[in-house]
Protein backbone atom coordinates (compact mmCIF):
# COMPACT_ATOMS: atom_id res chain seq x y z
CA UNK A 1 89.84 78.66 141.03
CA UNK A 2 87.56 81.59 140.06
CA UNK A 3 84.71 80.82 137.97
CA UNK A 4 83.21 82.67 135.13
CA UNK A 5 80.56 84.37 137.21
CA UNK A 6 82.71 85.52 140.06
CA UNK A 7 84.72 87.49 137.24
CA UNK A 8 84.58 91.22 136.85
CA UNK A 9 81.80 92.25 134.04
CA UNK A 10 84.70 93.75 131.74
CA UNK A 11 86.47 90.59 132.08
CA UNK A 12 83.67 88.77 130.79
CA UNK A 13 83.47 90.99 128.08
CA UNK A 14 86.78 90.04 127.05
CA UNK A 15 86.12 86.35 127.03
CA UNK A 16 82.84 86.70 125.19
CA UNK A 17 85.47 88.69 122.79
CA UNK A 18 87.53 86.03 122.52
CA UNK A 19 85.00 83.68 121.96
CA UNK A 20 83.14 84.95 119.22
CA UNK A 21 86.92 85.70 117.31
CA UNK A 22 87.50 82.61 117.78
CA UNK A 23 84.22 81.74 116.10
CA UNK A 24 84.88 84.10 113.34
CA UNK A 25 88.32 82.28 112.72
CA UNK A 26 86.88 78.49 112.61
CA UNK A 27 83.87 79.82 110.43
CA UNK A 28 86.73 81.44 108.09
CA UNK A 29 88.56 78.56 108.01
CA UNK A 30 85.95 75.36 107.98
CA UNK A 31 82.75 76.59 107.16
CA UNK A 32 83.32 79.08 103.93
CA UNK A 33 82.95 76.66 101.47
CA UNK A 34 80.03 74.55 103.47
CA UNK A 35 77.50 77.38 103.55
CA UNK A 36 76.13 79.51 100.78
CA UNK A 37 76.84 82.96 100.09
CA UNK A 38 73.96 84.09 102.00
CA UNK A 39 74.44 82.75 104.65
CA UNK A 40 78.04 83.65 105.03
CA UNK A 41 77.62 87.05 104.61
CA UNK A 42 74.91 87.45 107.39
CA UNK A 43 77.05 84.88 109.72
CA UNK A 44 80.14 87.18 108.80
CA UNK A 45 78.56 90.34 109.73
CA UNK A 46 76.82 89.04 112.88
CA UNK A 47 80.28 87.74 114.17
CA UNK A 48 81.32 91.13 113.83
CA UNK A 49 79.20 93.14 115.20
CA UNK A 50 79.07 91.20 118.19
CA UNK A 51 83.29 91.15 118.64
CA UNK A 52 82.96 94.76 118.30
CA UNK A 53 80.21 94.91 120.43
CA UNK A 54 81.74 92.72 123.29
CA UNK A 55 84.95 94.50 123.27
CA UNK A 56 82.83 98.15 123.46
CA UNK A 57 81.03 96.78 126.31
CA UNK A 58 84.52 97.38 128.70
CA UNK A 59 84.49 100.73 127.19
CA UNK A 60 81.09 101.11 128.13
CA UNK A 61 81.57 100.50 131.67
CA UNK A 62 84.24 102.20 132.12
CA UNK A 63 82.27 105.78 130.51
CA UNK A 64 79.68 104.69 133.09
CA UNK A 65 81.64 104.68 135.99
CA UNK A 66 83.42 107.74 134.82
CA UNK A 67 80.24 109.45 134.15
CA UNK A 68 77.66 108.52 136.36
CA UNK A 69 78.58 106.27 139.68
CA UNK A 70 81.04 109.21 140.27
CA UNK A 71 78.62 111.35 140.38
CA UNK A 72 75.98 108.80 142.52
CA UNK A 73 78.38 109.23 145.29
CA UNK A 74 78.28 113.00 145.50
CA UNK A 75 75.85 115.81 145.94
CA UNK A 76 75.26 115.76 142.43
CA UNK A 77 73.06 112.62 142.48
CA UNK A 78 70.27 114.66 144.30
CA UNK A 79 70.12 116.98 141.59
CA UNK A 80 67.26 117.22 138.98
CA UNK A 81 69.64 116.80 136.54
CA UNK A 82 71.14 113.61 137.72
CA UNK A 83 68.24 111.21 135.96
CA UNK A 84 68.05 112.58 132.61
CA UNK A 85 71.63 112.59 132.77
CA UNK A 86 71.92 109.06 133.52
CA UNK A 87 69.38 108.27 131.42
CA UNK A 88 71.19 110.39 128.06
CA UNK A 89 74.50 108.39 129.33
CA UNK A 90 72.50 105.19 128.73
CA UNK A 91 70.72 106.62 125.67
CA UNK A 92 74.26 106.96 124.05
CA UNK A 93 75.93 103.96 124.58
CA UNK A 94 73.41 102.46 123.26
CA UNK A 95 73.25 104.08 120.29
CA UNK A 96 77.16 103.34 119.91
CA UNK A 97 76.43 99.84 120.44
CA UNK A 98 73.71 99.59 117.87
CA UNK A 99 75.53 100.86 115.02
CA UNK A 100 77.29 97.85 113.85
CA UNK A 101 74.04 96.05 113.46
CA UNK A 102 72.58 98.67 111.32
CA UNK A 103 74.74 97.01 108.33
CA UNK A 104 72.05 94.17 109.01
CA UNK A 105 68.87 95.84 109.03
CA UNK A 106 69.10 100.00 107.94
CA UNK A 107 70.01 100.37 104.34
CA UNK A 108 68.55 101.74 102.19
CA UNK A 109 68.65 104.87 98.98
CA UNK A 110 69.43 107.18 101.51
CA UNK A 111 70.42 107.23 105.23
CA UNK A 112 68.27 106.37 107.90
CA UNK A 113 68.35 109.42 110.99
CA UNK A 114 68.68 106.60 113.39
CA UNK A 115 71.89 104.72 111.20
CA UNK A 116 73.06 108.53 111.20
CA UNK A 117 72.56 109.01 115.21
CA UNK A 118 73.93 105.35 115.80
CA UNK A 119 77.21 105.91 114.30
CA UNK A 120 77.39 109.71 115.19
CA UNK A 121 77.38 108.56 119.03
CA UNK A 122 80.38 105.51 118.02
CA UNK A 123 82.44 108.28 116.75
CA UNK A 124 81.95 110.51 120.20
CA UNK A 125 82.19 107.02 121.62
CA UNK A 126 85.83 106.31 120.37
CA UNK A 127 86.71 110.00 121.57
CA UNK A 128 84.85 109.90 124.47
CA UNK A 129 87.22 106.82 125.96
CA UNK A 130 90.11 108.53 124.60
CA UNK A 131 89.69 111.04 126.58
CA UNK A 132 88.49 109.39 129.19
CA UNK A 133 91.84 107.11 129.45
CA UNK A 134 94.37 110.01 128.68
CA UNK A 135 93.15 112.28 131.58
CA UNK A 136 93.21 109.09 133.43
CA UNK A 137 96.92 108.54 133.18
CA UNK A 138 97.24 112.04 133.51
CA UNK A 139 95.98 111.98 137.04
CA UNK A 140 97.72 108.75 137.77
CA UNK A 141 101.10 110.07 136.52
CA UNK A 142 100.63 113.76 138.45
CA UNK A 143 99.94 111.62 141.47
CA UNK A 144 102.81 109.36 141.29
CA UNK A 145 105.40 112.39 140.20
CA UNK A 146 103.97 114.16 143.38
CA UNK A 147 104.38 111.00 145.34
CA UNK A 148 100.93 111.40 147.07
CA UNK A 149 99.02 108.42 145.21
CA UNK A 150 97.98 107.24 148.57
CA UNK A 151 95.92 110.30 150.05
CA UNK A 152 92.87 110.88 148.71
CA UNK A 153 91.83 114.25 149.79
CA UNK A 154 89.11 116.77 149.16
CA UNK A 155 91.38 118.00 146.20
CA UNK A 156 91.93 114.21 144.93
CA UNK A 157 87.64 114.10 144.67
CA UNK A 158 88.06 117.65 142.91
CA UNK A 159 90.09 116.40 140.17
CA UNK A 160 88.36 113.27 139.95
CA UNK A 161 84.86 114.78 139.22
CA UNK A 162 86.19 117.50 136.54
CA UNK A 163 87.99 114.39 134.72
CA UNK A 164 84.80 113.26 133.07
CA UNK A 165 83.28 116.92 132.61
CA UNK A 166 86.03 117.68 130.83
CA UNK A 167 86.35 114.26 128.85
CA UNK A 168 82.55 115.21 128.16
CA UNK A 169 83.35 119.06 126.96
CA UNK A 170 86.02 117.92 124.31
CA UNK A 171 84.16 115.08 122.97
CA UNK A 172 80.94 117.05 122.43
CA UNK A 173 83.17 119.93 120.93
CA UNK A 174 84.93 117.75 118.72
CA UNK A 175 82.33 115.54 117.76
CA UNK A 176 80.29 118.93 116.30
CA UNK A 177 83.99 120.44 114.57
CA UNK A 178 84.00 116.37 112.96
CA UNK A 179 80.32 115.99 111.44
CA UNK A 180 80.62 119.98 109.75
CA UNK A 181 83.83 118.79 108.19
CA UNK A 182 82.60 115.93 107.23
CA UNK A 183 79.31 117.64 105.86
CA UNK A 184 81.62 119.29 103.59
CA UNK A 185 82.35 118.24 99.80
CA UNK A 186 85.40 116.75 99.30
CA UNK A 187 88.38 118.74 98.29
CA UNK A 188 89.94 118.43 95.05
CA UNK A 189 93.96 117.61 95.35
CA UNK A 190 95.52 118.31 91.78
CA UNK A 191 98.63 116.02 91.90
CA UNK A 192 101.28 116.03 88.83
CA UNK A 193 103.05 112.79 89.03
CA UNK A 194 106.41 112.19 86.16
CA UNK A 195 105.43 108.65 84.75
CA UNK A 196 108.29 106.96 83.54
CA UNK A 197 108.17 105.40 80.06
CA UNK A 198 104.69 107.19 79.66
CA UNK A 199 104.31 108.07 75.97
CA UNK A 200 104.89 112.16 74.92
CA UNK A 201 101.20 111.77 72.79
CA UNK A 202 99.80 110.83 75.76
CA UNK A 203 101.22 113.88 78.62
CA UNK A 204 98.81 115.56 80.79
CA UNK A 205 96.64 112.75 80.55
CA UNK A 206 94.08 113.64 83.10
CA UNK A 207 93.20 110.35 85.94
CA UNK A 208 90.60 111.20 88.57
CA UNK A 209 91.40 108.83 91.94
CA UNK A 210 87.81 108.28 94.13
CA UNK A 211 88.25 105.57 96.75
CA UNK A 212 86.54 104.68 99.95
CA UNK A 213 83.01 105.87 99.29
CA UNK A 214 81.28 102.94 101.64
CA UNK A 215 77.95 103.22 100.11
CA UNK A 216 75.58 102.00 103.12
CA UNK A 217 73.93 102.97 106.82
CA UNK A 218 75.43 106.59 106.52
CA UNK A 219 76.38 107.42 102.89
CA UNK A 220 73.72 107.18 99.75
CA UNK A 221 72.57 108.44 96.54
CA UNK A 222 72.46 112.23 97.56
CA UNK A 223 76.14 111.94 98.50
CA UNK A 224 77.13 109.89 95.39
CA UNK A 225 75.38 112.08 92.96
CA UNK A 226 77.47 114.92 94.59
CA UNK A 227 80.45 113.24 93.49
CA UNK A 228 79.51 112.29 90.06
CA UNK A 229 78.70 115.72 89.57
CA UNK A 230 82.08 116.85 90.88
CA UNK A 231 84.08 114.28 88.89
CA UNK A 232 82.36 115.03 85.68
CA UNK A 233 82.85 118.89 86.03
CA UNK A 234 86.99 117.83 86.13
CA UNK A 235 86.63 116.35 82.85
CA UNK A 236 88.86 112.80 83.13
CA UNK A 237 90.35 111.17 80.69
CA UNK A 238 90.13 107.98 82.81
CA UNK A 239 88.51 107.84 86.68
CA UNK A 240 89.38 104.92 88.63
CA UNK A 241 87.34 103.27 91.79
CA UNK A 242 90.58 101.40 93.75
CA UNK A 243 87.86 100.06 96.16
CA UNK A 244 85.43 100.30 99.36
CA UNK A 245 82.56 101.55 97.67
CA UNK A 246 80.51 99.79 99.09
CA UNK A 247 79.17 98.10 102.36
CA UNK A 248 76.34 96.93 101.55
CA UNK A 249 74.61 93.81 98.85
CA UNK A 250 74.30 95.18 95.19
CA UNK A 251 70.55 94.25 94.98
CA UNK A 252 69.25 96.30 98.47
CA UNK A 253 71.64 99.70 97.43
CA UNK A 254 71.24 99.33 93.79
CA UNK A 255 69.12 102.57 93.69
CA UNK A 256 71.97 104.38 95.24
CA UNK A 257 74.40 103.43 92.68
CA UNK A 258 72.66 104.83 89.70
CA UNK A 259 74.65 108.15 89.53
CA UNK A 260 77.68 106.21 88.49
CA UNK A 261 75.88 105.96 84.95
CA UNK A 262 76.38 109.20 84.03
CA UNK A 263 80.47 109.01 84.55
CA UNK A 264 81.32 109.16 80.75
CA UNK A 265 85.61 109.31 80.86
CA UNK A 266 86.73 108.61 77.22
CA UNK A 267 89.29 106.25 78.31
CA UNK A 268 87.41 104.58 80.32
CA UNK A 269 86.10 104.01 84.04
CA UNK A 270 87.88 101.30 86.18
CA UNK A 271 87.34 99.88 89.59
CA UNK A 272 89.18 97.24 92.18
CA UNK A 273 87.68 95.82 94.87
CA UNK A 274 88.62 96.64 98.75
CA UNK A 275 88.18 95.09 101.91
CA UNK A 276 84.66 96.05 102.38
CA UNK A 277 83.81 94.72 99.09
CA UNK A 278 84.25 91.27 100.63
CA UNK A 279 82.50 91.67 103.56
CA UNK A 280 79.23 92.05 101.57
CA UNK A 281 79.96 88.44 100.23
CA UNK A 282 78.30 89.84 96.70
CA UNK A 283 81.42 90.56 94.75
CA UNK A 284 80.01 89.11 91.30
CA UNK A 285 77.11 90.59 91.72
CA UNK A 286 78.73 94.29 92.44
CA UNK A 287 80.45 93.44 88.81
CA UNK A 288 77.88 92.76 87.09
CA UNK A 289 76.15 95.54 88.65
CA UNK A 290 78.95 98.35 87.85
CA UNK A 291 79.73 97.08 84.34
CA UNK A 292 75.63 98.14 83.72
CA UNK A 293 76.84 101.44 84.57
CA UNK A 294 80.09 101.16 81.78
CA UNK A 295 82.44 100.67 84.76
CA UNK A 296 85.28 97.86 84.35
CA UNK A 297 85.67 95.85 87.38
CA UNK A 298 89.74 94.64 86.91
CA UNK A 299 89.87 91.55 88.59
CA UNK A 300 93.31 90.79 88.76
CA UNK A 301 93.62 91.55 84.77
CA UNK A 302 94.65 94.94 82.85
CA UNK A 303 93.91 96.68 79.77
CA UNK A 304 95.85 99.01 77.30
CA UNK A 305 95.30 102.53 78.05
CA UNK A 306 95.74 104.02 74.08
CA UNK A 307 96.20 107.48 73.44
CA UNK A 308 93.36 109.26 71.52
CA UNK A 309 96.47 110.87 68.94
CA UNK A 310 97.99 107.33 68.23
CA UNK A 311 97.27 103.62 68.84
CA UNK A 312 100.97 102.76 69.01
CA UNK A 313 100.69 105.19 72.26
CA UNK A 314 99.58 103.04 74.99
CA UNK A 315 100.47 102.32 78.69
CA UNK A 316 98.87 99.32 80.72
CA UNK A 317 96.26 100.20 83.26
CA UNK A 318 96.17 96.96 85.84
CA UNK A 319 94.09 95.87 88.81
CA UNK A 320 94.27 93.29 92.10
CA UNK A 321 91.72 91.79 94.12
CA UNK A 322 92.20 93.24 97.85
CA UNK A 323 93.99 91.01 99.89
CA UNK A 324 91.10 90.90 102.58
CA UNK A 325 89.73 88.11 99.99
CA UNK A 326 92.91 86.23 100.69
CA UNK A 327 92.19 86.39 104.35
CA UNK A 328 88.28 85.73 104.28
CA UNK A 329 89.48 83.02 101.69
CA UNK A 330 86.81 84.22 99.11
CA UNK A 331 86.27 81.73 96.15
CA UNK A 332 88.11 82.39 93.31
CA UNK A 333 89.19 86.13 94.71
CA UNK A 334 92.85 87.07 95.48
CA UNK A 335 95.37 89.26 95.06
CA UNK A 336 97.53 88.03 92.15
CA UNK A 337 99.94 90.25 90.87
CA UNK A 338 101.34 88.07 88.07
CA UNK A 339 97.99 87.52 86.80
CA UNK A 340 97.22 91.26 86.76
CA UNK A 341 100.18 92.04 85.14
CA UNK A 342 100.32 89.73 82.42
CA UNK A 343 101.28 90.82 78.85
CA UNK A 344 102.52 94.40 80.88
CA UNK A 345 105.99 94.67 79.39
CA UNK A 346 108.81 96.62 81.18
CA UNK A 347 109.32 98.48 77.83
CA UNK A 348 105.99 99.99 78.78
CA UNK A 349 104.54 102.55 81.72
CA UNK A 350 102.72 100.60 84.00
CA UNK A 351 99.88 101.74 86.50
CA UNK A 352 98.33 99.86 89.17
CA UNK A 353 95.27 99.81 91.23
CA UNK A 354 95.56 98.44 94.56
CA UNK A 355 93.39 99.07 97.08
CA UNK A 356 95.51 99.09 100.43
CA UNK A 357 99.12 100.31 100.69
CA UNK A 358 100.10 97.39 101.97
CA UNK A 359 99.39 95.47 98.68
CA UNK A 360 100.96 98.39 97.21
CA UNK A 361 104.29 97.41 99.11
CA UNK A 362 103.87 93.90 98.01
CA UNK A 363 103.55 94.54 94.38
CA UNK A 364 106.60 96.81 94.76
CA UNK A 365 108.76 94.05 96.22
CA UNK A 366 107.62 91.37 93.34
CA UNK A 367 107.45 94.00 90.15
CA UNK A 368 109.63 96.97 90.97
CA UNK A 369 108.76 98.32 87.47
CA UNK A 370 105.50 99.77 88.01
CA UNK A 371 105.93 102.98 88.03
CA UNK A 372 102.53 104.36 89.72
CA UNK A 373 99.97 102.92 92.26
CA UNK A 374 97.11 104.22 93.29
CA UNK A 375 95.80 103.03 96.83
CA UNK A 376 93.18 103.95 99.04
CA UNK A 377 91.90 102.59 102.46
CA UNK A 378 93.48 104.37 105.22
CA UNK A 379 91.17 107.61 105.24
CA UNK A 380 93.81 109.58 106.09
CA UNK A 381 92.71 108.04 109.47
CA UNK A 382 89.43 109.69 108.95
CA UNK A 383 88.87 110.56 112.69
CA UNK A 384 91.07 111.72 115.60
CA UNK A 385 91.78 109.61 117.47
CA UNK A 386 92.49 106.84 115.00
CA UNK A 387 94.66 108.77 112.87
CA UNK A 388 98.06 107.23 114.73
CA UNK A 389 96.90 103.74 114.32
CA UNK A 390 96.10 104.69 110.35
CA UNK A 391 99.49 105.90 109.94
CA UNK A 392 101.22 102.95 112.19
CA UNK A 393 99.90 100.29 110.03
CA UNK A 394 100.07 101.46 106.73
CA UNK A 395 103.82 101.39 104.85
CA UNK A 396 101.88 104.33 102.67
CA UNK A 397 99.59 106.87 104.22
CA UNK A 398 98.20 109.45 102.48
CA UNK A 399 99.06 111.69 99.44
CA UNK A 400 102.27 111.03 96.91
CA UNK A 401 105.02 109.12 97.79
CA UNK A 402 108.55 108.67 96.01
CA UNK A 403 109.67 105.09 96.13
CA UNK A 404 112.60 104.21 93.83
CA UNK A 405 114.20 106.36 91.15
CA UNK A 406 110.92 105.90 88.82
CA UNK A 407 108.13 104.61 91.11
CA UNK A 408 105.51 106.61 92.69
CA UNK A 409 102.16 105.76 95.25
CA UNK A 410 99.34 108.03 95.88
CA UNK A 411 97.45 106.89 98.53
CA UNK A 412 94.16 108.69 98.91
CA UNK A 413 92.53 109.75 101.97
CA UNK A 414 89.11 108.66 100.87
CA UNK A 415 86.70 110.37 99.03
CA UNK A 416 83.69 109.88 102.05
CA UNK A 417 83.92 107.91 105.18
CA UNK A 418 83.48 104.79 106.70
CA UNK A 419 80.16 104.86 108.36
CA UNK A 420 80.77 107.49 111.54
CA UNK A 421 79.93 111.13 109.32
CA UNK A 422 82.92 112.63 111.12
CA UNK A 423 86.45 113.31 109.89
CA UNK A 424 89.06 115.14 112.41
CA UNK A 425 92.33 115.42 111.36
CA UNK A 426 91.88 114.55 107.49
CA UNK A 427 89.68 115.14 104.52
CA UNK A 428 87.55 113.57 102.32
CA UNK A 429 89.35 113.92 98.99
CA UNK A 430 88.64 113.26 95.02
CA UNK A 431 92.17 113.45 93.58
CA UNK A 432 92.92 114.90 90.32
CA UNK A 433 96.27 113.32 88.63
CA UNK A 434 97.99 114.37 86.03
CA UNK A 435 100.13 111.92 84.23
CA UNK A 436 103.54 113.34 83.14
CA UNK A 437 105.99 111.85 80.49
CA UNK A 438 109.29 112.30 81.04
């Protein structure tokens, strides 16, 4: 019987993996309610930055081996280049590796360069092994279609060493084309969407959709204060928050927050909670915090939306709790539909913020009169190469979807990022939607 030291290094990556998920699931399930909030939010994030840190680690070998033994073994290693090479390689991965701890100990009003460098060098990282592992099975494939997988001649090494320059070439090249689009504002999508039911008195009533702002190691008050400034200059009737806008505890990013004062929609400004929400384990104090600021957290309630011509005029504007608090069993969180809905007649339009398409699908399956939901959380994908895993596990993905004769989703791609500045493939978006009647 092998033992644990006589396994492979990324082997023992994977079990430390395995252990620590298995941690995260017994601390989820037995120790939520035994520890205080503190606590759990520091064991929470801990637990996983070290899963995503022991699973990176196999990555991390394997961009080593790719990118440096290969090279030890050839002529290559006597050049001058070879050290500062090896020791940039090293420089990197570490880098990668730190960024999930910066959550812990980097935030601040603005972004710290070294949050910024950390999770610039995951986001190569991710493309980096994509790379990496397509050009692999590239090789593997051309060698088994030209049925010489068992020589291993001068043109085998040839092909070999250009697999990691290359890998190298489009990851630097795409990492630069991701962190100038994601310098970028956001774009404005104008979206008309028919509302059934939705008063006349109350037509081209104006909603502006931000989601996914993740306030924290790489986004701050410079960035926010963009947006404000962008939202305001749209003049809203309503803007709505469905979630993620934040990563971090309300007391250490407070200063960031303060441009959301000067949103001033006359119907109103709303906000759900997301995933990430949860993961700071300071939900109440992120309400409190926003309804400072005039913002209305809707925890699983609503609120009549009543046209500035007529109070009889009114559709019903209602919220859920992400579902992640479901998961992380968060006291007294929870997506709950019929709560949320509550006193929302039929005979009325109904809108609902959700922040993930799949709670979306799930509130279409219970209440199939709703006629719009707005959703967040995918990003669009964000970054290539996680766009196809974005779209794979989301029933919605982004932009306006048809479901039903008289239902419709919009599912925004995010108005920043999640921590790695770099989009590829998708934009950062504040979405500009105006409500039809029929």
């Amino acid at each position: 019987m092998i033992s644990f030291k006589q396994l492979p290094l990324e082997a023992k990556a994977a079990v430390a993996a395995g252990v620590v998920f298995f941690s995260m699931m017994v601390s989820r399930s037995y120790l939520s309610e035994k520890l205080d909030v503190r606590m759990r939010r520091w064991l929470l994030r801990l637990q996983m930055a070290l899963f995503a840190n022991a699973l990176m680690l196999i990555g991390s070998l394997h961009v080593w081996r790719s990118t440096v033994t290969t090279f030890s073994r050839s002529s290559a290693a006597s050049s001058f280049c070879f050290v500062p090479w090896k020791v940039a390689v090293f420089i990197f991965l570490a880098l990668a590796h730190s960024s999930f701890f910066t959550l812990l100990f980097l935030v601040a009003e603005e972004p710290y360069f070294f949050s910024l460098a950390a999770y610039t060098c995951l986001g190569a990282y991710i493309i980096l092994i994509f790379f990496l592992f397509t050009l692999g099975s590239v090789e593997q494939a051309y060698k088994f279609l030209a049925g010489r997988g068992g020589k291993a001649g001068t043109g085998n090494k040839s092909r070999t060493a250009m697999k990691p320059v290359l890998a190298v070439m489009l990851t630097v090249m795409l990492t630069v084309v991701g962190l100038l689009n994601a310098s970028q504002p956001p774009n404005v999508n104008s979206v008309e969407v028919p509302v059934h039911k939705l008063p006349s008195a109350m037509n081209n009533l104006k909603v502006v959709l931000l989601s996914d702002i993740h306030l924290g190691p790489t986004v701050g008050k410079t960035k926010l204060a963009m947006i404000v400034r962008m939202v305001k200059a749209l003049k809203p009737d309503i803007t709505v928050i469905v979630g993620d806008l934040t990563d971090s505890e309300a007391e250490i990013i407070r200063p960031a927050v303060e441009p959301l004062g000067e949103l001033d929609s006359p119907l109103g400004t709303y906000f759900v909670t997301g995933n990430h929400e949860y993961y700071t384990s300071d939900v109440s104090n992120w309400f409190e915090l926003l309804k400072s600021f005039n913002i209305r957290p809707l925890h699983n309630e609503n609120v009549k939306i009543v046209s500035p011509k007529s109070d009889k005029d009114w559709f019903c504007l209602a919220g859920v709790d992400d579902i992640e608090a479901d998961v992380l069993r968060y006291s007294g969180h929870g997506m709950d539909l019929k709560k949320a809905l509550r006193g929302c007649s039929s005979e009325r339009a109904i809108v609902l913020l959700a922040h993930q398409p799949v709670a979306a699908k799930w509130a279409l399956q219970e209440r199939p009169d709703i006629n719009l939901i707005l959703s967040g959380h995918t990003h669009g994908g964000q970054m290539f190469p996680l766009n196809a895993g974005a779209y794979l596990l989301n029933p919605f993905f982004a932009g306006l979807y048809k479901v039903g004769q008289n239902t419709f989703v919009y599912v925004s791609s995010g108005t920043m990022y999640f921590g790695i500045p770099m989009r590829l493939g998708s934009r950062a978006e504040i979405t500009e939607i105006i409500l039809r009647s029929p």
